[in-house]
Protein backbone atom coordinates (compact mmCIF):
# COMPACT_ATOMS: atom_id res chain seq x y z
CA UNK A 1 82.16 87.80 77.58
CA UNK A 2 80.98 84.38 78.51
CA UNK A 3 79.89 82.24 75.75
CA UNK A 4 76.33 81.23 75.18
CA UNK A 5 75.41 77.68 75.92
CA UNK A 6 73.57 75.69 73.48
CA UNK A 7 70.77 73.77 74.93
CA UNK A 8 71.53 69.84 75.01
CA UNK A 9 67.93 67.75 74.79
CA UNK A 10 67.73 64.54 75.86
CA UNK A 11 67.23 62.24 72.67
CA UNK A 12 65.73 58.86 71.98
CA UNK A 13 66.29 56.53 68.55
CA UNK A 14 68.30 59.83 67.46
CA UNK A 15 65.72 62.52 67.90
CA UNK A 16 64.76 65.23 70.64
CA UNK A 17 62.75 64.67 73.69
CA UNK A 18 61.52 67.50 75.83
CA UNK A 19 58.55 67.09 78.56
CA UNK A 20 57.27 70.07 79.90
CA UNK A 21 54.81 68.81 82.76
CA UNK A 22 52.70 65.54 81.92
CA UNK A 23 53.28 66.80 77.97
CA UNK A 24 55.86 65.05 76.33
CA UNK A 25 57.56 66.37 72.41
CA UNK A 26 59.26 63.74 70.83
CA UNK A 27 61.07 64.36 67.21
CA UNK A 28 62.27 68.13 65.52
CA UNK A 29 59.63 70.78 65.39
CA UNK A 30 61.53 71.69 62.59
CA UNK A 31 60.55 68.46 60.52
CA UNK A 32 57.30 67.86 59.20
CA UNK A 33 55.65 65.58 61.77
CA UNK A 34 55.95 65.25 65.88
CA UNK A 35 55.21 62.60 68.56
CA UNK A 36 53.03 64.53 71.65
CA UNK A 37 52.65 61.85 74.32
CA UNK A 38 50.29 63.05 77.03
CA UNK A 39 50.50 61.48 80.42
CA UNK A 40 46.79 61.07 81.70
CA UNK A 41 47.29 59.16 84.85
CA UNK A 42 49.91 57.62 86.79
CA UNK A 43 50.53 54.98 89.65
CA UNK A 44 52.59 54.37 92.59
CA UNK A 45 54.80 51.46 92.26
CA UNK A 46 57.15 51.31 95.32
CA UNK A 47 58.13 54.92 96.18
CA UNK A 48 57.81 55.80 92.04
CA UNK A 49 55.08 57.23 90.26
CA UNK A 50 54.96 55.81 86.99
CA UNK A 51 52.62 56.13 83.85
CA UNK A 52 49.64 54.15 83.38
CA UNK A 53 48.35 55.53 80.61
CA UNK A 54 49.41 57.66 78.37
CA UNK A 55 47.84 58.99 75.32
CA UNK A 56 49.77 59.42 71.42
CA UNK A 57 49.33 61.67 68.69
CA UNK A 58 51.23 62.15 65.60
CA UNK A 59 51.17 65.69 65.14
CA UNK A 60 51.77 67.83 61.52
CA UNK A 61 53.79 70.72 62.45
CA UNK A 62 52.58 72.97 59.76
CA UNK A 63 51.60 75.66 60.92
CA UNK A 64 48.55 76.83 58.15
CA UNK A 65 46.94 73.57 59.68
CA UNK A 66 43.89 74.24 61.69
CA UNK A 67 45.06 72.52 65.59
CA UNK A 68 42.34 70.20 65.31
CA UNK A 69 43.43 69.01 61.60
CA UNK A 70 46.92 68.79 62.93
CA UNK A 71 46.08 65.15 64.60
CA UNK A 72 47.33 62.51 61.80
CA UNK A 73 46.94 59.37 64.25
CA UNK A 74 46.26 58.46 67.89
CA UNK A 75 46.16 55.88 70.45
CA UNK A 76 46.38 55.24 73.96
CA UNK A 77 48.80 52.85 75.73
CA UNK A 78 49.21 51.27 79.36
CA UNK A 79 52.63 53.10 79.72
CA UNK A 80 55.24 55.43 78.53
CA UNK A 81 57.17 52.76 76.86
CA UNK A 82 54.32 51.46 75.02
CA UNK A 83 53.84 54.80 73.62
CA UNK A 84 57.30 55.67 72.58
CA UNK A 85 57.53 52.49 71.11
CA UNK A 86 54.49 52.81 68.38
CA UNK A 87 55.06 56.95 68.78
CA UNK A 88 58.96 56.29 67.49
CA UNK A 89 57.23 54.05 64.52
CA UNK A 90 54.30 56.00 63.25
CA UNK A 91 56.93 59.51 63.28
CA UNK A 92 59.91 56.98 61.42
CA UNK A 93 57.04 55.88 58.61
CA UNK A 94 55.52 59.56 58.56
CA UNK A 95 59.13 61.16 57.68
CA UNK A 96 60.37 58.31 54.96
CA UNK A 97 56.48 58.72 53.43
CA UNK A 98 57.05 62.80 53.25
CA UNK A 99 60.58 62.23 51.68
């Protein structure tokens, strides 16, 4: 029999990233608070398309929440990098606060 092969996410600052269309999950779903970066538009810079803006939400991942109590914080920001940058630093605080 062929061994299973684990799934390998790509990480950033130590934790997982997974996009699944313009939706990006950033941190464990397993740990008490998540990153969701939403891309809501994009531009064309040479032959790339790149984000323009993109919209962040720290999310709680506890699942007796209600969805729409699940939003802790949120922002938009002219790009991705923007976004993981203050995404990376609200889900750091929001994990040393809970421990």
């Amino acid at each position: 029999m062929a061994a299973k092969k684990e799934k390998k996410f790509l990480t950033y600052k130590g934790k997982p990233l997974v996009r699944q269309g313009n939706v990006l999950y950033y941190g464990n779903m397993y740990d008490p608070y998540v990153i969701m970066l939403t891309i809501q538009s994009t531009k064309n810079v040479g032959d790339m398309e790149i984000a323009d803006k993109v919209s962040v939400q720290l999310l709680s991942t506890d699942p007796d929440v209600s969805p729409r109590n699940r939003i802790i914080k949120k922002s938009e920001k002219p790009g991705l990098y923007p976004a993981m940058d203050i995404g990376s630093i609200w889900l750091e605080r929001a994990l040393k606060a809970e421990n």
